[in-house]
N, C-alpha and C. Protein backbone atom coordinates (compact mmCIF):
# COMPACT_ATOMS: atom_id res chain seq x y z
N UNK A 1 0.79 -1.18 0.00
CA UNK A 1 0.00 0.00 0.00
C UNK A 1 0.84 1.26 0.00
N UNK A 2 1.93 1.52 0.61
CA UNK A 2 2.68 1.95 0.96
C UNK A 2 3.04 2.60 -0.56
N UNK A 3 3.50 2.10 -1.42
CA UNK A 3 3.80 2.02 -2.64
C UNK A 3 2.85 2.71 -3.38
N UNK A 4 1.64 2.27 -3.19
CA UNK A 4 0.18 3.17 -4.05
C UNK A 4 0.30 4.12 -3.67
N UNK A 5 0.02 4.78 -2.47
CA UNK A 5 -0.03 6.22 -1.81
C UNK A 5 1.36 6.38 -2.50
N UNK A 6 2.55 6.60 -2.65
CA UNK A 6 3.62 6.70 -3.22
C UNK A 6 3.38 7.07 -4.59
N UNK A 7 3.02 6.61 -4.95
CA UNK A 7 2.86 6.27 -7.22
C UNK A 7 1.74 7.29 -6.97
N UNK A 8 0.51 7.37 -6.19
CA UNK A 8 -0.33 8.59 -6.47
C UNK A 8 -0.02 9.63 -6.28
N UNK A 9 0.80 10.19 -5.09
CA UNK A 9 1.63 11.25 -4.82
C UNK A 9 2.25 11.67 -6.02
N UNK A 10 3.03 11.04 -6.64
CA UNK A 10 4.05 11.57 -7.84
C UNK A 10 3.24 12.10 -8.99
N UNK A 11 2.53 11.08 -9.46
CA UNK A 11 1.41 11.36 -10.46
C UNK A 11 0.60 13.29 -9.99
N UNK A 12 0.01 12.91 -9.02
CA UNK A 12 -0.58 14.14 -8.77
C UNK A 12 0.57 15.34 -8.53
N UNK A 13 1.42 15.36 -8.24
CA UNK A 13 2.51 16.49 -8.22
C UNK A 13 2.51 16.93 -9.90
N UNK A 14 3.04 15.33 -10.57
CA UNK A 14 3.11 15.75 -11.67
C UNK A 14 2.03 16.45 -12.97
N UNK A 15 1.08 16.40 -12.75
CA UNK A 15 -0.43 17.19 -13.52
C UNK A 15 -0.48 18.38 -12.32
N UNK A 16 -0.24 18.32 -11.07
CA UNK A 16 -1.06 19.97 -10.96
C UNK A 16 0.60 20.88 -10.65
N UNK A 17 2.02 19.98 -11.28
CA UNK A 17 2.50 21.19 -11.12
C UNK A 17 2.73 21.88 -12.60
N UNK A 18 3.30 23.27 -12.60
CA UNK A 18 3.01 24.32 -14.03
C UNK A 18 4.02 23.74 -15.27
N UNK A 19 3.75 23.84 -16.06
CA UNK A 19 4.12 23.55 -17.00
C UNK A 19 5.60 23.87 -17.17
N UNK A 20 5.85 24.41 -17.24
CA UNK A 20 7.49 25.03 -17.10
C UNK A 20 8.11 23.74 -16.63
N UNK A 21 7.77 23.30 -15.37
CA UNK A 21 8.22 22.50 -14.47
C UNK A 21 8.71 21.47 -15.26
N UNK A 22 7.39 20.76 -15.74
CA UNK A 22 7.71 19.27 -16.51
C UNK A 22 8.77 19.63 -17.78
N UNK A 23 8.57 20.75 -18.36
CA UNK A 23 9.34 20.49 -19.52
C UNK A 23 10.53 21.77 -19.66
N UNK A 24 11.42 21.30 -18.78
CA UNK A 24 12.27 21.96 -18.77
C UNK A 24 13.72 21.78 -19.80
N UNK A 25 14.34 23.32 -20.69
CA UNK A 25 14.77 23.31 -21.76
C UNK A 25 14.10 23.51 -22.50
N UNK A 26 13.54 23.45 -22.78
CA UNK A 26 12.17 23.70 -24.08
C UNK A 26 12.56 24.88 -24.12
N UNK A 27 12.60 25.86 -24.66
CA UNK A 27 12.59 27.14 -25.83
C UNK A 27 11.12 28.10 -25.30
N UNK A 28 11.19 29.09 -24.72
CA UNK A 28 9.90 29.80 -24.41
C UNK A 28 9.59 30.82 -25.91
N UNK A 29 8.47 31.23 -26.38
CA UNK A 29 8.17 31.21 -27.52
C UNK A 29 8.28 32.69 -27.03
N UNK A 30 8.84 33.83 -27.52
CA UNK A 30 9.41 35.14 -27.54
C UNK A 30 9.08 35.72 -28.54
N UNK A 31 7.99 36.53 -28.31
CA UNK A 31 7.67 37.75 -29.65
C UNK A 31 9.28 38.72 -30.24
N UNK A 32 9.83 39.01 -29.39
CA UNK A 32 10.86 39.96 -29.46
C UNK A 32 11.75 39.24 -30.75
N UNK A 33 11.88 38.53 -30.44
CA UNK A 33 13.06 37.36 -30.91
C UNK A 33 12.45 37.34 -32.49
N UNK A 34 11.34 36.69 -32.43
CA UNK A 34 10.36 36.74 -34.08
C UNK A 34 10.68 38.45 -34.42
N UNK A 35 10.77 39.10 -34.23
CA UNK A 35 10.53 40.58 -34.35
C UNK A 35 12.10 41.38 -35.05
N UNK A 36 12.89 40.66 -34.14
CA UNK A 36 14.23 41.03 -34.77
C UNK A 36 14.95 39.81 -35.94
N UNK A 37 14.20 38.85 -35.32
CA UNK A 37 14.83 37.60 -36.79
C UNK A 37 14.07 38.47 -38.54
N UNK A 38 12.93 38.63 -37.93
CA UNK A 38 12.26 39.47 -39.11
C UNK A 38 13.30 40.72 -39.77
N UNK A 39 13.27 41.58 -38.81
CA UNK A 39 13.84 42.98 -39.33
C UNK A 39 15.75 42.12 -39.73
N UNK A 40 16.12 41.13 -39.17
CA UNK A 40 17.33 40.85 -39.75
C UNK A 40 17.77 40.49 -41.26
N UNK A 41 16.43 39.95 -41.49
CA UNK A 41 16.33 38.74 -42.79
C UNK A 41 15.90 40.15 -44.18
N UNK A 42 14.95 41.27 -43.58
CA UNK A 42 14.65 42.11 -44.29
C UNK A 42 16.10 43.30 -44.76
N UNK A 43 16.80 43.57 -43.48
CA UNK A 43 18.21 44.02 -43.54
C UNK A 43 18.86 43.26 -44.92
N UNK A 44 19.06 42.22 -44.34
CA UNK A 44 20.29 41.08 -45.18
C UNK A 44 19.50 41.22 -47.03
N UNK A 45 18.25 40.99 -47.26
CA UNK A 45 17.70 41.57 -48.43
C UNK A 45 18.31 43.08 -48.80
N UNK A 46 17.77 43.42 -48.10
CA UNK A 46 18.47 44.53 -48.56
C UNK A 46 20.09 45.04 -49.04
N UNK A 47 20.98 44.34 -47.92
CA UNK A 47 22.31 44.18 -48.08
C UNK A 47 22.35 43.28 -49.73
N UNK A 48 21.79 42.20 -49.80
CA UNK A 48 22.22 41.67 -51.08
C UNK A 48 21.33 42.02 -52.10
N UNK A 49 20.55 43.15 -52.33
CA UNK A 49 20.03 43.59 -53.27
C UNK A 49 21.06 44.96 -54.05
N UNK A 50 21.74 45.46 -53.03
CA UNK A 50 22.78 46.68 -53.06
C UNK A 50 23.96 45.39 -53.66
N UNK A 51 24.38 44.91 -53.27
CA UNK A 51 25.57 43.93 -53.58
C UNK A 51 25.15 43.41 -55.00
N UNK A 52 24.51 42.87 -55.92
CA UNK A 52 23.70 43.04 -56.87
C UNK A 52 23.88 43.92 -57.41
N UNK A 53 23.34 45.20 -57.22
CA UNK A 53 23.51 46.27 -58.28
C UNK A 53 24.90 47.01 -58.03
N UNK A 54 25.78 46.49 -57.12
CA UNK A 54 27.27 46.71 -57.47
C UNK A 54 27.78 45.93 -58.39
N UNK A 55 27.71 44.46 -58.04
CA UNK A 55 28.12 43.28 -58.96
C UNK A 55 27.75 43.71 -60.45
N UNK A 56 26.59 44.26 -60.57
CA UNK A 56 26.26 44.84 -62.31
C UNK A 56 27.08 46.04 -62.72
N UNK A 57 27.18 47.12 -61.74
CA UNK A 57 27.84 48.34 -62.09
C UNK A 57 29.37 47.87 -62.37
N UNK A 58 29.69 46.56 -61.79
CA UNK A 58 31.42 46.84 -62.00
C UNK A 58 31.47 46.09 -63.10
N UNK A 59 30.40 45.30 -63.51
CA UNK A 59 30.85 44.71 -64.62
C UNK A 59 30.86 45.29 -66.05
N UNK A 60 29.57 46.43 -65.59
CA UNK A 60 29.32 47.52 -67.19
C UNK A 60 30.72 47.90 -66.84
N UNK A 61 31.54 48.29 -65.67
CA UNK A 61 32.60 49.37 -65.57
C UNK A 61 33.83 48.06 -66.22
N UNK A 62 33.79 47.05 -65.97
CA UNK A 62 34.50 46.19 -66.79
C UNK A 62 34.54 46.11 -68.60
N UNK A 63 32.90 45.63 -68.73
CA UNK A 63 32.98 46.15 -70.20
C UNK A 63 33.52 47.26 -70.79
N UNK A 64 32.99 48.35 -70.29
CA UNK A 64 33.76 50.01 -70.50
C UNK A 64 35.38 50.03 -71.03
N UNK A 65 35.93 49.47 -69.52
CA UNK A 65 36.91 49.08 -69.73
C UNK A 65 37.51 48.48 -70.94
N UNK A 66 37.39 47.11 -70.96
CA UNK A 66 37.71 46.40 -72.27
C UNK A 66 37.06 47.30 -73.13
N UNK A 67 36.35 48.00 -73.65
CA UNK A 67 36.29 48.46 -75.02
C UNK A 67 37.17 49.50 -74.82
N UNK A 68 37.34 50.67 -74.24
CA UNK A 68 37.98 51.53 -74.14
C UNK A 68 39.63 51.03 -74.34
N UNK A 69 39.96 49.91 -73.47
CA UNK A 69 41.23 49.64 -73.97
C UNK A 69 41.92 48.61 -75.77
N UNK A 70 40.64 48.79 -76.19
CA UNK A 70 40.09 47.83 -77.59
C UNK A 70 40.60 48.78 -78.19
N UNK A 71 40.41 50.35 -78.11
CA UNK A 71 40.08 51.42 -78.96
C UNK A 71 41.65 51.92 -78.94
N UNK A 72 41.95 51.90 -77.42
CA UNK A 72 43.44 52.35 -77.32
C UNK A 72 44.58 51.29 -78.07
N UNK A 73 44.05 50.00 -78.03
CA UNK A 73 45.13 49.49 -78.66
C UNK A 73 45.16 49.46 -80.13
N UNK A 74 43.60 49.68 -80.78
CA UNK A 74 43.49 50.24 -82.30
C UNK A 74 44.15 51.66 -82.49
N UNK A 75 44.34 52.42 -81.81
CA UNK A 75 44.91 53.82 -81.70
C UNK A 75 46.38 53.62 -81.97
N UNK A 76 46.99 52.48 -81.23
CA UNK A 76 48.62 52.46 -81.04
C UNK A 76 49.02 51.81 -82.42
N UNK A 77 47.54 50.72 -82.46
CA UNK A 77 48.34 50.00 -83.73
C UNK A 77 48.26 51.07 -85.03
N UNK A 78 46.76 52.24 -84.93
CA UNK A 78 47.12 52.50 -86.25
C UNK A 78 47.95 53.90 -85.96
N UNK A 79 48.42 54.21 -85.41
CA UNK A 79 49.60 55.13 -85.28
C UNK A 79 50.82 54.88 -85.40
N UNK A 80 51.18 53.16 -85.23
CA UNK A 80 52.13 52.14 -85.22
C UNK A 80 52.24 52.00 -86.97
N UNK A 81 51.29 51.83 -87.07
CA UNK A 81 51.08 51.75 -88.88
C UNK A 81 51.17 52.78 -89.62
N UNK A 82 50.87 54.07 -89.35
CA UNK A 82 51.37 55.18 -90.00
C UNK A 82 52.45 55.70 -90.38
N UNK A 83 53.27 55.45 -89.10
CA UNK A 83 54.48 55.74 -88.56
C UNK A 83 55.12 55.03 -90.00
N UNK A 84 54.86 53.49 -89.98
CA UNK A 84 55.06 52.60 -90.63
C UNK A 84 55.73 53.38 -92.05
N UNK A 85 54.23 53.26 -92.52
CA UNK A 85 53.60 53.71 -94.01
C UNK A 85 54.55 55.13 -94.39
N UNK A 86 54.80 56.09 -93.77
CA UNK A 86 55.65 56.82 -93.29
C UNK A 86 57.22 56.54 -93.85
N UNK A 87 57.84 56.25 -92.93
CA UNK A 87 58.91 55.66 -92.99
C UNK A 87 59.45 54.72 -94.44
N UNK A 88 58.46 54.23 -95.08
CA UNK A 88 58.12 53.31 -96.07
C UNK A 88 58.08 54.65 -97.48
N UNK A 89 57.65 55.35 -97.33
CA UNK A 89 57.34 56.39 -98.34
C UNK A 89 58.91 57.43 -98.34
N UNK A 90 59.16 58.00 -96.86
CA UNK A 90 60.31 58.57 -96.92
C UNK A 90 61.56 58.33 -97.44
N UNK A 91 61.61 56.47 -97.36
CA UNK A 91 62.70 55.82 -97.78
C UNK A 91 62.61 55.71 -99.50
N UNK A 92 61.49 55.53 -99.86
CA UNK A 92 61.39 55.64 -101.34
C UNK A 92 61.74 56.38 -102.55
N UNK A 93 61.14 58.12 -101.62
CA UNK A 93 61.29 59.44 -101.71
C UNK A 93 62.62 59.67 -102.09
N UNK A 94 63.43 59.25 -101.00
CA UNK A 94 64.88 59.97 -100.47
C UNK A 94 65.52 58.97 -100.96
N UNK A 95 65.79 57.91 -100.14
CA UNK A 95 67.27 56.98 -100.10
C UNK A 95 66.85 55.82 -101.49
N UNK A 96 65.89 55.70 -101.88
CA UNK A 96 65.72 54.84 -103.17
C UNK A 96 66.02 55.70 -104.86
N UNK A 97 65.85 57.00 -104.17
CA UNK A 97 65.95 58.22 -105.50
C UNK A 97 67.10 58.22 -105.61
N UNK A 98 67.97 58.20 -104.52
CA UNK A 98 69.29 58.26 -104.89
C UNK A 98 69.90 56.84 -105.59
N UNK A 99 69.89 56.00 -105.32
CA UNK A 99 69.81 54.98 -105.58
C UNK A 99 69.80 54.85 -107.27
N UNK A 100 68.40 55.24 -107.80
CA UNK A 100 68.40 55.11 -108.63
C UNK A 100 68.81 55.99 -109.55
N UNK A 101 69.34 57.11 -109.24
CA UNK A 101 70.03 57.98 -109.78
C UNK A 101 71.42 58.04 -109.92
N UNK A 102 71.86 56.71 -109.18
CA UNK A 102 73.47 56.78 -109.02
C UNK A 102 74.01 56.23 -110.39
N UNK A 103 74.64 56.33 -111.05
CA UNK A 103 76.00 56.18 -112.30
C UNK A 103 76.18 54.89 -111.82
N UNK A 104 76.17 54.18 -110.75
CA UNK A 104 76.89 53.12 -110.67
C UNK A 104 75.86 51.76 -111.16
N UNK A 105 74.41 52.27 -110.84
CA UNK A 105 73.18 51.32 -111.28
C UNK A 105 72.92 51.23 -112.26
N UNK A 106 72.96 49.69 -113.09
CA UNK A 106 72.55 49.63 -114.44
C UNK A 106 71.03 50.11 -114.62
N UNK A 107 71.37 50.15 -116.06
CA UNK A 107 69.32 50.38 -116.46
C UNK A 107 68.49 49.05 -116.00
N UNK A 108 69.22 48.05 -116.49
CA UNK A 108 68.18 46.76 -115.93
C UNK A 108 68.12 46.58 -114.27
N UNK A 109 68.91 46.92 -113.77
CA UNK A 109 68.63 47.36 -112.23
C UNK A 109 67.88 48.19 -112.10
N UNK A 110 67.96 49.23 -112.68
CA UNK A 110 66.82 50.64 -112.49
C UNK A 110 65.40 49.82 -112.59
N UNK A 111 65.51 49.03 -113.31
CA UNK A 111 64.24 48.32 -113.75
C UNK A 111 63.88 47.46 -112.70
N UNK A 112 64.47 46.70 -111.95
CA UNK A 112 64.29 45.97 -111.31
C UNK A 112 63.96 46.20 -110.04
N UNK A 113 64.65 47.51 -109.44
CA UNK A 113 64.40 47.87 -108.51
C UNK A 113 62.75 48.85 -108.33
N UNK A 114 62.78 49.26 -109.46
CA UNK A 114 61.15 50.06 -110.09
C UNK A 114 60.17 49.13 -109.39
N UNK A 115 60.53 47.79 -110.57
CA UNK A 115 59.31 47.04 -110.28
C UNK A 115 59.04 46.83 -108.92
N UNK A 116 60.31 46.43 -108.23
CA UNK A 116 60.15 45.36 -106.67
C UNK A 116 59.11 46.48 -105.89
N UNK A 117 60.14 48.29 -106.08
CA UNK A 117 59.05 48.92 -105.32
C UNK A 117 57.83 49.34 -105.67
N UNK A 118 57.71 49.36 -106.75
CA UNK A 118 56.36 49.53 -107.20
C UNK A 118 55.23 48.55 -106.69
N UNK A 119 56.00 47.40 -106.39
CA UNK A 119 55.06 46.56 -105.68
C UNK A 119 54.58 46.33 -104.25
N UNK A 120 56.15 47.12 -103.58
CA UNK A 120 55.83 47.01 -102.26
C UNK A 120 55.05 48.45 -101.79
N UNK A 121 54.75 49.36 -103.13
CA UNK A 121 53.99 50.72 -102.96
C UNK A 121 52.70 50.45 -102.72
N UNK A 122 52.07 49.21 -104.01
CA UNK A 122 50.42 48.72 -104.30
C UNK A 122 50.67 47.78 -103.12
N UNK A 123 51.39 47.40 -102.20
CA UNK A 123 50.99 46.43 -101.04
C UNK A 123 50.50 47.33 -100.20
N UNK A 124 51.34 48.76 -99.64
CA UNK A 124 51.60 49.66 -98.95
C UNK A 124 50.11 50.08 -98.76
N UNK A 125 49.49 50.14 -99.94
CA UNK A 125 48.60 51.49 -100.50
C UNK A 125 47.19 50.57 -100.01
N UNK A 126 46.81 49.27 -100.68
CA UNK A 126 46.23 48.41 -100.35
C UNK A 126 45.62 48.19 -98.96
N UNK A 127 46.97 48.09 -98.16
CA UNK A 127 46.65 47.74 -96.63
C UNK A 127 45.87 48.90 -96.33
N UNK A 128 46.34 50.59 -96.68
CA UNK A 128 45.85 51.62 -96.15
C UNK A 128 44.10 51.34 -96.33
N UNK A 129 44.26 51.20 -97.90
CA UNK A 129 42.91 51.24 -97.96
C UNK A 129 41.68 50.63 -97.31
N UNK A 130 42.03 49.43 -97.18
CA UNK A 130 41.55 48.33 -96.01
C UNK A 130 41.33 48.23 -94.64
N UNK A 131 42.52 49.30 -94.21
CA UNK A 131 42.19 49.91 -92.85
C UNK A 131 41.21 50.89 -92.64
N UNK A 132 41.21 51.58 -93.62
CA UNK A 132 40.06 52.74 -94.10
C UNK A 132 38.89 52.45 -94.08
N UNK A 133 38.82 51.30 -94.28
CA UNK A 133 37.35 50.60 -94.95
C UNK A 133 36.83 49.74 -93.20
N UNK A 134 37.90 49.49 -92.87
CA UNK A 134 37.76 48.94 -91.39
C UNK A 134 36.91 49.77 -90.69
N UNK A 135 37.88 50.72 -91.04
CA UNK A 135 37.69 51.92 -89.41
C UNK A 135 36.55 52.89 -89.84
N UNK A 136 36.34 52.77 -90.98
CA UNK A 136 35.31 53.78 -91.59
C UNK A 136 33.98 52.61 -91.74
N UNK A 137 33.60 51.80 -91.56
CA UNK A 137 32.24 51.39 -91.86
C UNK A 137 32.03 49.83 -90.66
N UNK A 138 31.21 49.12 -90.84
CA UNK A 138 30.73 47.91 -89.97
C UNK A 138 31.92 46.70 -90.36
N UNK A 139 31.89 46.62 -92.04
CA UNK A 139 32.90 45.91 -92.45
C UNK A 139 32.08 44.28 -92.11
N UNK A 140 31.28 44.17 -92.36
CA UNK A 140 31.08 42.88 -91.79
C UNK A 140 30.74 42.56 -90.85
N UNK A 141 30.21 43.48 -89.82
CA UNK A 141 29.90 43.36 -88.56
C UNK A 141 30.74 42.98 -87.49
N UNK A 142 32.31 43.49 -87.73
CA UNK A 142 33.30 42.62 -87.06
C UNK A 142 33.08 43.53 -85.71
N UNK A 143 33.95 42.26 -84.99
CA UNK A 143 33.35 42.81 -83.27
C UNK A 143 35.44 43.81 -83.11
N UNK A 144 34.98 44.22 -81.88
CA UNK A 144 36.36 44.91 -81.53
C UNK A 144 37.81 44.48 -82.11
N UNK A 145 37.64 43.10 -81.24
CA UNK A 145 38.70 42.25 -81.02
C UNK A 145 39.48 41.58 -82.32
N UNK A 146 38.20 41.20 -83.24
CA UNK A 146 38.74 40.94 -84.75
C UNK A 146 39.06 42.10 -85.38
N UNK A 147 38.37 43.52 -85.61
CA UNK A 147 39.58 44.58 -85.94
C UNK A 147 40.69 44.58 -85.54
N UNK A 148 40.86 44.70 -84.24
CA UNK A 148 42.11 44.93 -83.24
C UNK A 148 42.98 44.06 -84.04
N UNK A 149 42.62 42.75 -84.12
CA UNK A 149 43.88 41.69 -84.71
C UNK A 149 43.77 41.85 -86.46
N UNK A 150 42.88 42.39 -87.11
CA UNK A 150 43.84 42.81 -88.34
C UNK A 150 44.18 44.23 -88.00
N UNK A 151 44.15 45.09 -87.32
CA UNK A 151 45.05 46.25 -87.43
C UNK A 151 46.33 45.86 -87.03
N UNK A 152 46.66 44.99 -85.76
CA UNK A 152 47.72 44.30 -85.85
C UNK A 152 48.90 43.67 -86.40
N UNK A 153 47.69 42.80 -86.92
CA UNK A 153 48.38 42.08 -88.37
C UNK A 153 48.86 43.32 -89.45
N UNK A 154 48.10 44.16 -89.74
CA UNK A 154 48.58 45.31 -91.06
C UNK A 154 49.91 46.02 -90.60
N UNK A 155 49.65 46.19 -89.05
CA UNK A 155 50.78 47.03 -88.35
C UNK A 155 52.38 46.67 -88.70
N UNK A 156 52.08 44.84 -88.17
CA UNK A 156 53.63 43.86 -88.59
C UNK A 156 53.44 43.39 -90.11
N UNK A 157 52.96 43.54 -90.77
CA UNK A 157 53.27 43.67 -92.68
C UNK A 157 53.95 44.99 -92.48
N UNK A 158 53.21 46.16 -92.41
CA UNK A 158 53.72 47.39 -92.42
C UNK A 158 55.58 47.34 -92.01
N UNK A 159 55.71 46.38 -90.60
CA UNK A 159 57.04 47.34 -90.37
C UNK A 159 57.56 46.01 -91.18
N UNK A 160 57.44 44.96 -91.77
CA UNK A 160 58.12 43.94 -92.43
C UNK A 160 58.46 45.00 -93.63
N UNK A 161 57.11 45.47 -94.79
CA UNK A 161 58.08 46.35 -95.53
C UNK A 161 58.73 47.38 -96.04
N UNK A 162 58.50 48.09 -94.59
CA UNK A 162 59.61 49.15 -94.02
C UNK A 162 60.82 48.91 -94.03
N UNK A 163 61.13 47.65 -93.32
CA UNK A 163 62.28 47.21 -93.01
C UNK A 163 62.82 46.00 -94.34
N UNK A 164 61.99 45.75 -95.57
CA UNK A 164 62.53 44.87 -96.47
C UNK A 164 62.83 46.01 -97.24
N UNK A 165 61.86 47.47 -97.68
CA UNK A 165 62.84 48.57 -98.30
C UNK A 165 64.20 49.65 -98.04
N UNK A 166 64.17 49.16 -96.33
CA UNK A 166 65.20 49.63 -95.93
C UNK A 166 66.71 48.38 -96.15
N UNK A 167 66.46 47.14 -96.17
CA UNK A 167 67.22 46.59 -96.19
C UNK A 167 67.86 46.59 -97.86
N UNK A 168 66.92 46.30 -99.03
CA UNK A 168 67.11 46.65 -100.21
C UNK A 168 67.82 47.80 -100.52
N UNK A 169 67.49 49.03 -99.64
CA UNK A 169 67.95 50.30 -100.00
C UNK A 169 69.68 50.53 -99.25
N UNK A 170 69.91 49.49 -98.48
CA UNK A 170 71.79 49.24 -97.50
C UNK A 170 72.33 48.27 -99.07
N UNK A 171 71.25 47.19 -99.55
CA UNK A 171 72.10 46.65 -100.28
C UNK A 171 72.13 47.71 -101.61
N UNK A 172 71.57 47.82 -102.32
CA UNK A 172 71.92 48.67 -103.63
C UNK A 172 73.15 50.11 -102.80
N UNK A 173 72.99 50.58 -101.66
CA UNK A 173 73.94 51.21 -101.40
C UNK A 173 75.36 50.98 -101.55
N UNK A 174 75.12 49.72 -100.99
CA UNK A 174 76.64 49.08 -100.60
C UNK A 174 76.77 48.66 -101.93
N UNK A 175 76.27 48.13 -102.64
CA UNK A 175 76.44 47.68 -104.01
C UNK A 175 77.66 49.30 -105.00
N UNK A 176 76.05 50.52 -104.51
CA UNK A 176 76.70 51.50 -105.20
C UNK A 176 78.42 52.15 -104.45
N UNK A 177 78.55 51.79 -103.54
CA UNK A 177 79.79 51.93 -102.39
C UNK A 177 80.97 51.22 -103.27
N UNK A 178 80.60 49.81 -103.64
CA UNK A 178 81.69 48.88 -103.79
C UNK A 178 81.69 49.74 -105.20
N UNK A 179 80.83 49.78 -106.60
CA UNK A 179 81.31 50.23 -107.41
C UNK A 179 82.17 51.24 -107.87
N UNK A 180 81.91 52.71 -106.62
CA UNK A 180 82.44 53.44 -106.87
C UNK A 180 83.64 53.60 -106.91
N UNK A 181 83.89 52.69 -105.67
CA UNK A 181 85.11 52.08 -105.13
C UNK A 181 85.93 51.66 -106.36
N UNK A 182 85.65 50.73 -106.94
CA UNK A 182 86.22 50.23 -107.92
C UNK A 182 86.64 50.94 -108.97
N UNK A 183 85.41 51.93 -109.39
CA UNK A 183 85.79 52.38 -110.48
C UNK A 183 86.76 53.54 -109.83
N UNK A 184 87.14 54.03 -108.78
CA UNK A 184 88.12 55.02 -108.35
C UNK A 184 89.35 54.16 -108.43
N UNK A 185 89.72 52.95 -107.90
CA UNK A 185 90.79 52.01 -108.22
C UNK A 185 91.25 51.76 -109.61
N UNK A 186 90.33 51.63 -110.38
CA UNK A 186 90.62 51.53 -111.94
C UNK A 186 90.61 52.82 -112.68
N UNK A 187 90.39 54.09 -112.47
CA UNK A 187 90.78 55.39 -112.57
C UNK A 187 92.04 55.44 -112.31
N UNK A 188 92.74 55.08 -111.18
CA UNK A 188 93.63 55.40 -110.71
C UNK A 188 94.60 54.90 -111.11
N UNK A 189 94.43 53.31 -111.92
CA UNK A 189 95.22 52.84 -112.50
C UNK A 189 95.73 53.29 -113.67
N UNK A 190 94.64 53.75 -114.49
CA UNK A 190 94.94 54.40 -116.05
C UNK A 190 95.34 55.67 -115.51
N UNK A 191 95.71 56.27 -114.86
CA UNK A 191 96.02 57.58 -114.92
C UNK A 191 97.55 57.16 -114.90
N UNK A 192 97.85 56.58 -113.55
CA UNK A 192 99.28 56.17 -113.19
C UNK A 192 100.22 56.00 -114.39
């Protein structure tokens, strides 16, 4: 019996005491808490809605970028190419006139050398035009990057035959050097 009165005791403690009691740890349900988890989650929206329209602004400021530096490197190349074209004309002008004006160059050389530059003039003239046609219209709808690489490409033709009429124009020099040479040695002989 002893035992019953015992087991009823516990039982009845346990139903009339408060709730808290029995379930202790449990989590008490807090308006406050709902209130700031709310305004946190609405914050953090907000934070990554701003982060978003940075992530877009730096990337237009990226594109910007790359085109702007698209334009600068079409700038260098065709200033690179002028320079070129330039240099290519001056040498023709000047150090090929002499050339072909020297006593020491046969006529069939005169001829030969005509033609070679006459050809590297219609290469010269060609490329210009083509760049013209580039930079002046759609061309095909080419995007930046494929201009960029034929202005490039025209840039290194350009200094190739800059530097193949400058090299032509050391050899017929030296050519006209050694002749003169000679013929001052063989002058010098018939006089003696």
């Amino acid at each position: 019996m002893n035992h019953t009165f015992y087991l009823s005791g516990v039982i009845s403690i346990l139903l009339l005491a408060p709730a808290g009691a029995a379930c202790q740890g449990m989590p008490v349900y807090d308006n406050t808490n709902f209130i700031g988890m709310t305004k946190s989650l609405i914050e953090s929206a907000k934070q990554t809605s701003e982060l978003l329209k940075t992530a877009q602004f730096l990337q237009e400021q990226k594109d910007n970028f790359v085109k702007v530096n698209n334009v600068i490197r079409e700038l260098r190349a065709m200033r690179e190419l002028s320079e070129n074209h330039q240099r290519l004309f001056r040498a023709v002008q000047q150090d090929l006139r002499q050339v072909l004006s020297s006593p020491y160059i046969r006529p069939e050389e005169v001829a030969q050398i005509s033609r070679t530059i006459e050809e590297l003039m219609a290469t010269a003239t060609e490329d210009l035009e083509l760049i013209e046609h580039i930079l002046s219209s759609d061309f095909l709808k080419m995007s930046d990057a494929e201009r960029t690489g034929i202005l490039l490409e025209k840039e290194a033709q350009s200094k190739e035959l800059a530097a193949e009429i400058t090299r032509k124009t050391a050899r017929y020099q030296d050519i006209i050097a050694f002749r003169r040479m000679q013929d001052r040695i063989n002058n010098r002989e018939a006089v003696q």
